[in-house]
PDB file of N, CA and C in Angstrom:
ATOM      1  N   UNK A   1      -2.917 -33.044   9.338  1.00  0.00           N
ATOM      2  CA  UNK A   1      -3.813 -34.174   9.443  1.00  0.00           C
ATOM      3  C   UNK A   1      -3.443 -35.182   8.367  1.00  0.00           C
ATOM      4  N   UNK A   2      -3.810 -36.498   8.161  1.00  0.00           N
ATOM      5  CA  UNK A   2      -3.579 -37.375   7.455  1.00  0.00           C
ATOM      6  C   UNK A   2      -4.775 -37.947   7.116  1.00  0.00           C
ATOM      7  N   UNK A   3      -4.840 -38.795   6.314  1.00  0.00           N
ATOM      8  CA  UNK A   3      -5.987 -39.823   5.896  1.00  0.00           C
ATOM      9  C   UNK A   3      -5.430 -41.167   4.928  1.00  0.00           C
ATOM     10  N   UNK A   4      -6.318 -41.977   4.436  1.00  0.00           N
ATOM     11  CA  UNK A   4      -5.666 -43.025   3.866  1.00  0.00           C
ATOM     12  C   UNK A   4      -5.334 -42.678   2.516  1.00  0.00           C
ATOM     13  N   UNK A   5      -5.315 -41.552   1.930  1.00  0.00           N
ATOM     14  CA  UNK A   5      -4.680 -40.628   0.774  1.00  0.00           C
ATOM     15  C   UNK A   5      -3.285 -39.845   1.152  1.00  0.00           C
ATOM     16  N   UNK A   6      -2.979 -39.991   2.767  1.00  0.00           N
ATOM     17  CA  UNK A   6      -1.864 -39.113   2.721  1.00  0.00           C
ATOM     18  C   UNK A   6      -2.023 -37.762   3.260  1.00  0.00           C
ATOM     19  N   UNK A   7      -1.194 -37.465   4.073  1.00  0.00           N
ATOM     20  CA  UNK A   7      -1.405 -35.790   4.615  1.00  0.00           C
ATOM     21  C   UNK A   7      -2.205 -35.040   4.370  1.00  0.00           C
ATOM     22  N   UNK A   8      -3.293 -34.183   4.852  1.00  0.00           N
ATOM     23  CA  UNK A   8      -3.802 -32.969   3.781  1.00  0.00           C
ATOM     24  C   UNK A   8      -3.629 -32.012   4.869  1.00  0.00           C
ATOM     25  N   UNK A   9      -4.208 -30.573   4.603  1.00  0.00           N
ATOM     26  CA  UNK A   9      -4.510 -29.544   5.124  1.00  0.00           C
ATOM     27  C   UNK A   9      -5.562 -28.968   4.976  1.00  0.00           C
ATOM     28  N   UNK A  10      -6.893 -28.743   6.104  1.00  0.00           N
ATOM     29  CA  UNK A  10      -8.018 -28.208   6.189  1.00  0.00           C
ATOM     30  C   UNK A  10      -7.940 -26.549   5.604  1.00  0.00           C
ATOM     31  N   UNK A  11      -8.900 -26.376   4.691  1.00  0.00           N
ATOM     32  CA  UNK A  11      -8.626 -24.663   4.668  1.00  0.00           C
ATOM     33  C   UNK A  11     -10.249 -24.776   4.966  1.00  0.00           C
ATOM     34  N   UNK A  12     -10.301 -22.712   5.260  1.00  0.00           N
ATOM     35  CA  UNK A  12     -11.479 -22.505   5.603  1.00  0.00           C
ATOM     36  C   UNK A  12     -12.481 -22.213   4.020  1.00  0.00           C
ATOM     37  N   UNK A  13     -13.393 -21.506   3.953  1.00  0.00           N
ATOM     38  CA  UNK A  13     -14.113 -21.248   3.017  1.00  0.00           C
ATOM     39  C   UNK A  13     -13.680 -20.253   2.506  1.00  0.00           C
ATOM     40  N   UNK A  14     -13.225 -18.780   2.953  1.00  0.00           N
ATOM     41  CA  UNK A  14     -12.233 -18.057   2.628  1.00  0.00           C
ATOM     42  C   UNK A  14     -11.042 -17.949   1.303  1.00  0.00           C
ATOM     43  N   UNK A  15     -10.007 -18.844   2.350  1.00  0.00           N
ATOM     44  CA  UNK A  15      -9.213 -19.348   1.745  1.00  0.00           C
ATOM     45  C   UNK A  15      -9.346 -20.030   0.202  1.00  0.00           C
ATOM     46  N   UNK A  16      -9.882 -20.872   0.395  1.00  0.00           N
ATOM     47  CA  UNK A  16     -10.947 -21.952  -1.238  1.00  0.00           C
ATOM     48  C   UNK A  16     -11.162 -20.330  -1.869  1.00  0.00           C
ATOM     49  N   UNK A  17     -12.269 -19.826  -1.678  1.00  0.00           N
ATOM     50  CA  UNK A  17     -13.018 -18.496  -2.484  1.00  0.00           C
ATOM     51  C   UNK A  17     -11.328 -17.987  -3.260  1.00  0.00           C
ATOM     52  N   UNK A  18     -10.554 -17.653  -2.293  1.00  0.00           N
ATOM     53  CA  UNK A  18      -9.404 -16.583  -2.402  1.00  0.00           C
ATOM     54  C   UNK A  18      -8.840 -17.611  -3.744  1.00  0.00           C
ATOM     55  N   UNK A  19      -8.178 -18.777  -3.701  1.00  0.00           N
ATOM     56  CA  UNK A  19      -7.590 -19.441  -4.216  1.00  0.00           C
ATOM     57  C   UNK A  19      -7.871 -19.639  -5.517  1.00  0.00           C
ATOM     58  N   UNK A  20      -9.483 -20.114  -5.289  1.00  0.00           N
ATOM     59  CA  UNK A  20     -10.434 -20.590  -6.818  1.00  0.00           C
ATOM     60  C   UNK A  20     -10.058 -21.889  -7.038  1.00  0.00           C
ATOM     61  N   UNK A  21     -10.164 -22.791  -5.076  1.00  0.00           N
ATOM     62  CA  UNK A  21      -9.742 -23.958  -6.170  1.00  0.00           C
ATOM     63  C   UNK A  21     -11.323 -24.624  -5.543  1.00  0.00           C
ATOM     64  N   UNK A  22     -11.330 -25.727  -5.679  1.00  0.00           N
ATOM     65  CA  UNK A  22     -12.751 -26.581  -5.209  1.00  0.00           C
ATOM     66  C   UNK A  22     -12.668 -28.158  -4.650  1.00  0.00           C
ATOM     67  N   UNK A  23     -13.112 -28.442  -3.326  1.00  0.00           N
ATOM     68  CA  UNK A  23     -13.212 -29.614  -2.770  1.00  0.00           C
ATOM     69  C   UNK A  23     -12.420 -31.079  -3.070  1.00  0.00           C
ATOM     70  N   UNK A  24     -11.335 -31.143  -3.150  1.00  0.00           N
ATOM     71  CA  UNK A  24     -10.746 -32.479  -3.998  1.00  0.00           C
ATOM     72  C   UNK A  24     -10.040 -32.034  -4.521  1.00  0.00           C
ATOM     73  N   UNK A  25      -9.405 -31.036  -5.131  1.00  0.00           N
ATOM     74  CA  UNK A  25      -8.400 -30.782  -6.071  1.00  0.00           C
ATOM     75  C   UNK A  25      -7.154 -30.655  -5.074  1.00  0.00           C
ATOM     76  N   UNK A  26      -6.349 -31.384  -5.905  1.00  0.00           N
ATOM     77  CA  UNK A  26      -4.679 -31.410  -5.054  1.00  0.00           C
ATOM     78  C   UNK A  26      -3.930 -29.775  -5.928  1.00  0.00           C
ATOM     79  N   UNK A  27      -3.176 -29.401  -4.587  1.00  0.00           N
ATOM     80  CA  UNK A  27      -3.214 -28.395  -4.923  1.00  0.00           C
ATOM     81  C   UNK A  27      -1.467 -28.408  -4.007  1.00  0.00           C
ATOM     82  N   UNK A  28      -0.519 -27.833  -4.783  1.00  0.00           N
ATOM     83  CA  UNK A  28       0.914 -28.047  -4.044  1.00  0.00           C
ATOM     84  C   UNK A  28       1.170 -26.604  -3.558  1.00  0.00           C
ATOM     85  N   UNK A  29       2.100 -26.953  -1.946  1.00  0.00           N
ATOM     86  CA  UNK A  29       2.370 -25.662  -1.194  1.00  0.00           C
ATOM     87  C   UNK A  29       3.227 -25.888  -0.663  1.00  0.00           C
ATOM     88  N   UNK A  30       3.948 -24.762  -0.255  1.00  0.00           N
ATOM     89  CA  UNK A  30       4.643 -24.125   0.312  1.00  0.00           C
ATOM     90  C   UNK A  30       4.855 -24.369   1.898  1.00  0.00           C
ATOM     91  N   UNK A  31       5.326 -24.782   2.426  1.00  0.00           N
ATOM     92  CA  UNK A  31       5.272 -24.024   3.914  1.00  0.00           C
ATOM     93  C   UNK A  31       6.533 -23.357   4.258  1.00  0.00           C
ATOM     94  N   UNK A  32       6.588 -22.439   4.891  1.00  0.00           N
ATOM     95  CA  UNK A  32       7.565 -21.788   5.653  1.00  0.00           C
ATOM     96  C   UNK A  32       7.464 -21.178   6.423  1.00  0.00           C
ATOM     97  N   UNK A  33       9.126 -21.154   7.682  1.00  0.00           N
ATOM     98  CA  UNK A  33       8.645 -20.805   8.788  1.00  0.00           C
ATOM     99  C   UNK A  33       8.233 -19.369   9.175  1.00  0.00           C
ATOM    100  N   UNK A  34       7.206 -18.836  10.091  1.00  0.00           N
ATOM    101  CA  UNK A  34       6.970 -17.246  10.287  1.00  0.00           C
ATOM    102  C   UNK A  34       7.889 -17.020  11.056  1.00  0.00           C
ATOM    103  N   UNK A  35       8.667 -15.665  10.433  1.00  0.00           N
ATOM    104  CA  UNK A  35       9.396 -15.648  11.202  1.00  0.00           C
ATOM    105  C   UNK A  35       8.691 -13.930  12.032  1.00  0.00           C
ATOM    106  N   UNK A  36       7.706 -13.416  11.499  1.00  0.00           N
ATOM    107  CA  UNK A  36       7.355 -12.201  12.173  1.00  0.00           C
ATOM    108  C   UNK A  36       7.326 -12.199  13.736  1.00  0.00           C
ATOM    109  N   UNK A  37       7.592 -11.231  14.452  1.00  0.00           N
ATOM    110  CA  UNK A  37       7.324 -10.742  15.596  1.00  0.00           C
ATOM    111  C   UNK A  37       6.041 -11.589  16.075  1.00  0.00           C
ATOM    112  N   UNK A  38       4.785 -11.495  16.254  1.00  0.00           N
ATOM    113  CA  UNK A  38       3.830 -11.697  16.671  1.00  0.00           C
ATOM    114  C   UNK A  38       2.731 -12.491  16.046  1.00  0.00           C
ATOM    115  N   UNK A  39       3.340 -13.949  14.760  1.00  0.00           N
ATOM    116  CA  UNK A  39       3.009 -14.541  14.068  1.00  0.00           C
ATOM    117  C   UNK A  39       2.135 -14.391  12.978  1.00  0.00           C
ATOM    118  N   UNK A  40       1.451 -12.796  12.724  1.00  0.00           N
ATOM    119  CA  UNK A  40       0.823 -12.871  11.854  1.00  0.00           C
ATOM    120  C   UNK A  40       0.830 -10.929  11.285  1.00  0.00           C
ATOM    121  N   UNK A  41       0.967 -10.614  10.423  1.00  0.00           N
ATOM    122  CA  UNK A  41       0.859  -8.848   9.918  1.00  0.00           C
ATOM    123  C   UNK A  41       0.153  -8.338  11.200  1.00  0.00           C
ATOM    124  N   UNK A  42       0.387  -6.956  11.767  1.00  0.00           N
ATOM    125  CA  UNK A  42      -0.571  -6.354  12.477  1.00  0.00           C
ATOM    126  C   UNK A  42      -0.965  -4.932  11.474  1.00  0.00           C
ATOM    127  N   UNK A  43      -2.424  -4.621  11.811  1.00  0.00           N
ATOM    128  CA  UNK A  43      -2.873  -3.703  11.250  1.00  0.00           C
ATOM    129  C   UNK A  43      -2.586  -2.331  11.773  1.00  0.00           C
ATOM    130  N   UNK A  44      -2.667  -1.429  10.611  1.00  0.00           N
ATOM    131  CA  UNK A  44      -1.948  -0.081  11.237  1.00  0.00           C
ATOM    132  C   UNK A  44      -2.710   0.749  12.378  1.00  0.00           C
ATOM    133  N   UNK A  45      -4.178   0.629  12.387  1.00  0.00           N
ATOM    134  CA  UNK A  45      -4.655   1.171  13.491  1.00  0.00           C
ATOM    135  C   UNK A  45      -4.512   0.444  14.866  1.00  0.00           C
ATOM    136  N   UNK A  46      -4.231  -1.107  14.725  1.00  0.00           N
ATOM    137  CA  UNK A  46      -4.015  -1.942  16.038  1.00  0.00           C
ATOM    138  C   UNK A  46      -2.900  -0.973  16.245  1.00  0.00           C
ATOM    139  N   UNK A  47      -1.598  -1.340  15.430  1.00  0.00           N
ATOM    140  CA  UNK A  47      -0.285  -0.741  16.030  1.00  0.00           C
ATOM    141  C   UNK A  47      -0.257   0.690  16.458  1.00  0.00           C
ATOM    142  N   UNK A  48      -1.358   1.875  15.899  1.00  0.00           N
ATOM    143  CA  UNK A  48      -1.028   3.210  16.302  1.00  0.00           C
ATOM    144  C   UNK A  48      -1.560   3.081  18.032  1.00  0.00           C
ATOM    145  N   UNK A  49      -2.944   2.601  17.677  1.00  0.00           N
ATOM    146  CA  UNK A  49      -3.217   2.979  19.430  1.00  0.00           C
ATOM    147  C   UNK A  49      -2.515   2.096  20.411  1.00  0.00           C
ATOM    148  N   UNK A  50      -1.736   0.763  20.119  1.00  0.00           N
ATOM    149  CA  UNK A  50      -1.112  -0.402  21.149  1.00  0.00           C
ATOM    150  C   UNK A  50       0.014   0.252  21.406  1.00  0.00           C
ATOM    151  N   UNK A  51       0.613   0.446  20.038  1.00  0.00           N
ATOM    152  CA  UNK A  51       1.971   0.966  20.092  1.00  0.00           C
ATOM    153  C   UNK A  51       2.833   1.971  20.632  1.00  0.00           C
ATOM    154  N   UNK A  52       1.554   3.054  21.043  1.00  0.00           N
ATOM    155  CA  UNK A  52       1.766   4.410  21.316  1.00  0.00           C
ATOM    156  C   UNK A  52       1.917   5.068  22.788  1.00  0.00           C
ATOM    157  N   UNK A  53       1.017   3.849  23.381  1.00  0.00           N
ATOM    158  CA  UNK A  53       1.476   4.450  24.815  1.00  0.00           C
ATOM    159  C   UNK A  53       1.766   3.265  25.284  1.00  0.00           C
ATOM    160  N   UNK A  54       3.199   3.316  25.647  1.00  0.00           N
ATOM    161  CA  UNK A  54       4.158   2.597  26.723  1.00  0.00           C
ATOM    162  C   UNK A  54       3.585   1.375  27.586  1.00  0.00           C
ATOM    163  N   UNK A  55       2.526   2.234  28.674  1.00  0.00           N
ATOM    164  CA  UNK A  55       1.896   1.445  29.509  1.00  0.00           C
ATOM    165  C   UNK A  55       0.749   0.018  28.866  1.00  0.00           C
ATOM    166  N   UNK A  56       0.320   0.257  27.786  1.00  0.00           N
ATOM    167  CA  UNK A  56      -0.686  -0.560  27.059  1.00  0.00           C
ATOM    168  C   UNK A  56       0.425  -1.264  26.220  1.00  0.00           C
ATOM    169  N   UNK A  57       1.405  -0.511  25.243  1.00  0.00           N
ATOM    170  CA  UNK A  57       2.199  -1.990  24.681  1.00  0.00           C
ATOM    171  C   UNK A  57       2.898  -2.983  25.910  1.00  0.00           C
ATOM    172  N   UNK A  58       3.431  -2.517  27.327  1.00  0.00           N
ATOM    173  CA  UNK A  58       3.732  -3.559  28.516  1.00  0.00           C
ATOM    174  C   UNK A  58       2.914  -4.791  28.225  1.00  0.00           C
ATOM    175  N   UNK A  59       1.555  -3.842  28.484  1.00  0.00           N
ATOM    176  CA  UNK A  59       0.604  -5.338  28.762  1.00  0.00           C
ATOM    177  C   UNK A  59       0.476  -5.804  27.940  1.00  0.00           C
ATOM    178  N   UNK A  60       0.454  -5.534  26.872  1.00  0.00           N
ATOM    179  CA  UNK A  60       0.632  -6.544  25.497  1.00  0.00           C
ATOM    180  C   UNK A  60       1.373  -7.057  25.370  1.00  0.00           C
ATOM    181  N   UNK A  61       2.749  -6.808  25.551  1.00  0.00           N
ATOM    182  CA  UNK A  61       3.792  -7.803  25.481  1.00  0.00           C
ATOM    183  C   UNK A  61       3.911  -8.387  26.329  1.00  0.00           C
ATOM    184  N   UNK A  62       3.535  -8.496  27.963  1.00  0.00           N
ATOM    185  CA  UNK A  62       2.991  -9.422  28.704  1.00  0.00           C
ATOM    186  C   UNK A  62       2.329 -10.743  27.929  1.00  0.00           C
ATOM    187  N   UNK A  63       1.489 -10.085  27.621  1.00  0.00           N
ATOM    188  CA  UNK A  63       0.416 -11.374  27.038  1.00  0.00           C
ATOM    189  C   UNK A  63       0.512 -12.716  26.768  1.00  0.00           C
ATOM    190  N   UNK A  64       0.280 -13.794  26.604  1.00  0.00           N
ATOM    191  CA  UNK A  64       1.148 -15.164  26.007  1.00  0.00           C
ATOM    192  C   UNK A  64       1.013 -14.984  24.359  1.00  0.00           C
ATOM    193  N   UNK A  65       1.986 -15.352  23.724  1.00  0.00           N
ATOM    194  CA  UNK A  65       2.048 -14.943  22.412  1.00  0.00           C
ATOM    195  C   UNK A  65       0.575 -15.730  21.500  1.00  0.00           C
ATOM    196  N   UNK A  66      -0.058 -16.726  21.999  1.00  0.00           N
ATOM    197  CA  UNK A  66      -1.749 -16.781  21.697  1.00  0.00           C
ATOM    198  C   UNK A  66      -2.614 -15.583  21.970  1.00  0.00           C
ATOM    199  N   UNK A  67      -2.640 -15.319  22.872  1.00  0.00           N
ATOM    200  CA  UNK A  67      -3.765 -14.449  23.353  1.00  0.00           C
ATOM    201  C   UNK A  67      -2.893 -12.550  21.971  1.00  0.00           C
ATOM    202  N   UNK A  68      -2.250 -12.540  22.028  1.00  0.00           N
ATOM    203  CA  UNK A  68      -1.376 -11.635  21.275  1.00  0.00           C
ATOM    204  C   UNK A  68      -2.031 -11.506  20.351  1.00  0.00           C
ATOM    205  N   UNK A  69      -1.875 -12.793  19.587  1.00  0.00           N
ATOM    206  CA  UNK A  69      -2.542 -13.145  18.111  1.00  0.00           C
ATOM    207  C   UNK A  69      -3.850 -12.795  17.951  1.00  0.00           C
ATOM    208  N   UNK A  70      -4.794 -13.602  19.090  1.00  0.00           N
ATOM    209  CA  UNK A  70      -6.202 -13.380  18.976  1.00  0.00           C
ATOM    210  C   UNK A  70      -6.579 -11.762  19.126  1.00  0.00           C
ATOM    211  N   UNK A  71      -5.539 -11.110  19.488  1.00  0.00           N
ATOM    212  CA  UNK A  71      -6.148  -9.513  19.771  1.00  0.00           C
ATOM    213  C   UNK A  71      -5.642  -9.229  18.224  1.00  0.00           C
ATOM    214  N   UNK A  72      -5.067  -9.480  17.726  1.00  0.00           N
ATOM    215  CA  UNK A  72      -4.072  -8.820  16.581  1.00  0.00           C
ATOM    216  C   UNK A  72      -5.316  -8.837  15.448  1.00  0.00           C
ATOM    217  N   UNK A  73      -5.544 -10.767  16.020  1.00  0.00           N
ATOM    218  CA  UNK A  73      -6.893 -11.292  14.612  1.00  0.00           C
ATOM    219  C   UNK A  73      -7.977 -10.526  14.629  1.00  0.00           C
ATOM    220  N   UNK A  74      -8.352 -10.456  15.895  1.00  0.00           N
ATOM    221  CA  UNK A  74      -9.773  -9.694  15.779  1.00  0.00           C
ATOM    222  C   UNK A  74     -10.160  -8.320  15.543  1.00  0.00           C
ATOM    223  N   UNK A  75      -8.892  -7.447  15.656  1.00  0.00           N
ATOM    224  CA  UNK A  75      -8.971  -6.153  14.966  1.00  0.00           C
ATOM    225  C   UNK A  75      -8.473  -6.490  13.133  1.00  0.00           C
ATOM    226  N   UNK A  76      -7.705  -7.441  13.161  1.00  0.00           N
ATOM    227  CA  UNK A  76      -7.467  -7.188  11.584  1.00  0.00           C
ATOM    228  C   UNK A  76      -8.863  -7.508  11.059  1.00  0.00           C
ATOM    229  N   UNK A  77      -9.560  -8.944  11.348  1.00  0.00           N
ATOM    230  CA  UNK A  77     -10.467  -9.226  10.512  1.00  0.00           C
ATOM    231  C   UNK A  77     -11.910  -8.045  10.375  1.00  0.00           C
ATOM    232  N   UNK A  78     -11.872  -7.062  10.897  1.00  0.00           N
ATOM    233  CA  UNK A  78     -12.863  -6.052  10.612  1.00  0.00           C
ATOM    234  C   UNK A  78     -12.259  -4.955   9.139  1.00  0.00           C
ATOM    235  N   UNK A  79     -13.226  -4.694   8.765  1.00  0.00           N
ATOM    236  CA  UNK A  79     -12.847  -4.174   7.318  1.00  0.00           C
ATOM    237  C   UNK A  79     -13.066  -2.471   7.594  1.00  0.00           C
ATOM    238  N   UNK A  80     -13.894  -2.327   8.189  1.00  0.00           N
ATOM    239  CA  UNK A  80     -14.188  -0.696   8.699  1.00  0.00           C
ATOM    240  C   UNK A  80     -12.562  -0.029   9.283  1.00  0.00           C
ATOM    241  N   UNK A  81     -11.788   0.655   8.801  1.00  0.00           N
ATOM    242  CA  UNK A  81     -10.856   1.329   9.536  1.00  0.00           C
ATOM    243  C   UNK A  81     -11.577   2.114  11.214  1.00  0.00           C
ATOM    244  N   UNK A  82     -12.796   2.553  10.953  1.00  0.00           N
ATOM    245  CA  UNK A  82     -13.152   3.410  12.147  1.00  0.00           C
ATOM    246  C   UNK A  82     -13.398   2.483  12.900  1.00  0.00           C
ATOM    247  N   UNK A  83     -13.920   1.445  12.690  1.00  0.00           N
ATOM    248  CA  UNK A  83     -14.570  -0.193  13.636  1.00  0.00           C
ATOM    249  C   UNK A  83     -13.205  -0.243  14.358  1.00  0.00           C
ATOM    250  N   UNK A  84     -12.160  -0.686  13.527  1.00  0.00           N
ATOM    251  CA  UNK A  84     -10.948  -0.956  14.290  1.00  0.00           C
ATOM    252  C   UNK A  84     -10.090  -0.052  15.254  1.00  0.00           C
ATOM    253  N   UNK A  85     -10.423   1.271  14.774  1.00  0.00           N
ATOM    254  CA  UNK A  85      -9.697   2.464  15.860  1.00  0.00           C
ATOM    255  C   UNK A  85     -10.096   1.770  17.070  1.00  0.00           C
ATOM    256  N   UNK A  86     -11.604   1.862  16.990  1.00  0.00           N
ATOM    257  CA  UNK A  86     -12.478   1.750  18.337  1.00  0.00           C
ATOM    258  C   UNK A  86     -12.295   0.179  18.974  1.00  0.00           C
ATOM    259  N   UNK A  87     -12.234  -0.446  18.100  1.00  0.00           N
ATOM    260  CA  UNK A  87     -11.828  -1.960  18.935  1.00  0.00           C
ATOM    261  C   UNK A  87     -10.432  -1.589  19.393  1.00  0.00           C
ATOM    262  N   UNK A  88      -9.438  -1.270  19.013  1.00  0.00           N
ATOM    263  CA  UNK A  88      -7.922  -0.774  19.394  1.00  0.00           C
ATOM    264  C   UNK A  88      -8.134  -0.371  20.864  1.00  0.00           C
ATOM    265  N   UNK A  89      -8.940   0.521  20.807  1.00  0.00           N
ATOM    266  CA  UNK A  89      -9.421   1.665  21.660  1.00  0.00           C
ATOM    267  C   UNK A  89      -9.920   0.963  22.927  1.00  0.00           C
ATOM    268  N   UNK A  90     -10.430   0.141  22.729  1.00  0.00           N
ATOM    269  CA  UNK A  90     -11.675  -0.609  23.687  1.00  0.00           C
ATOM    270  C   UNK A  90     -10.368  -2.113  24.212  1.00  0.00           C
ATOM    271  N   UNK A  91      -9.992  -2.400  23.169  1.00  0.00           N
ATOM    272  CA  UNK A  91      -8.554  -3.251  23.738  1.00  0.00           C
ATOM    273  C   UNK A  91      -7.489  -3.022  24.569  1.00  0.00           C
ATOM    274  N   UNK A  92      -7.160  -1.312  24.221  1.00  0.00           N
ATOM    275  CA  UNK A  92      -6.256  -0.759  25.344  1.00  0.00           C
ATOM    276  C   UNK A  92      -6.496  -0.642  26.087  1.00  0.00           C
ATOM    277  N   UNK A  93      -7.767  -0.423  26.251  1.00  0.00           N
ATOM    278  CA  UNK A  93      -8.611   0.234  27.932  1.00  0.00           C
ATOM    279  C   UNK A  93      -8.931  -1.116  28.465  1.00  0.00           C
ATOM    280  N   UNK A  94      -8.636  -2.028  27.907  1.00  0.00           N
ATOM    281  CA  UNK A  94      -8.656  -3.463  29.133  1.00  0.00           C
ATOM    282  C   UNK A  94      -7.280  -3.748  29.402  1.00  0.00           C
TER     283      UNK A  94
END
């Protein structure tokens, strides 16, 4: 995005917390390209149950590499390891 200051980049609230920086402060970065498989880390319980049977990684790698992500995101962002078996779980079986 741009403005009459020049390029910026939106972060979430997250991000800010993680960083420690605050509203207005110029702050210099990095970009580079991802070069991972499936654009973002996958978590180890996504990968045991996706990964493991044949027929369920197909359809995943079917997938359009968006929809990929959003399954990848929504098991990583849970913090419970057992939460995520079961979302894994409940992902394969669709």
């Amino acid at each position: 995005m741009s403005s009459q200051e020049g390029p910026f980049i939106m972060l979430n609230k997250g991000i800010v917390k993680q960083l420690k920086i605050n509203t207005g402060d110029v702050v210099k970065l990095e970009i580079v390209r991802d070069t991972s498989e499936y654009g973002m880390p996958i978590c180890e319980e996504f990968e045991a149950v996706i990964f493991r049977d044949e027929v369920v990684f197909n359809y995943f790698q079917a997938l359009t590499p968006g929809k990929q992500r959003n399954l990848i995101h929504l098991v990583k962002k849970i913090k419970n390891p057992d939460i995520k078996i079961n979302m894994s779980m409940t992902i394969a079986k669709h």
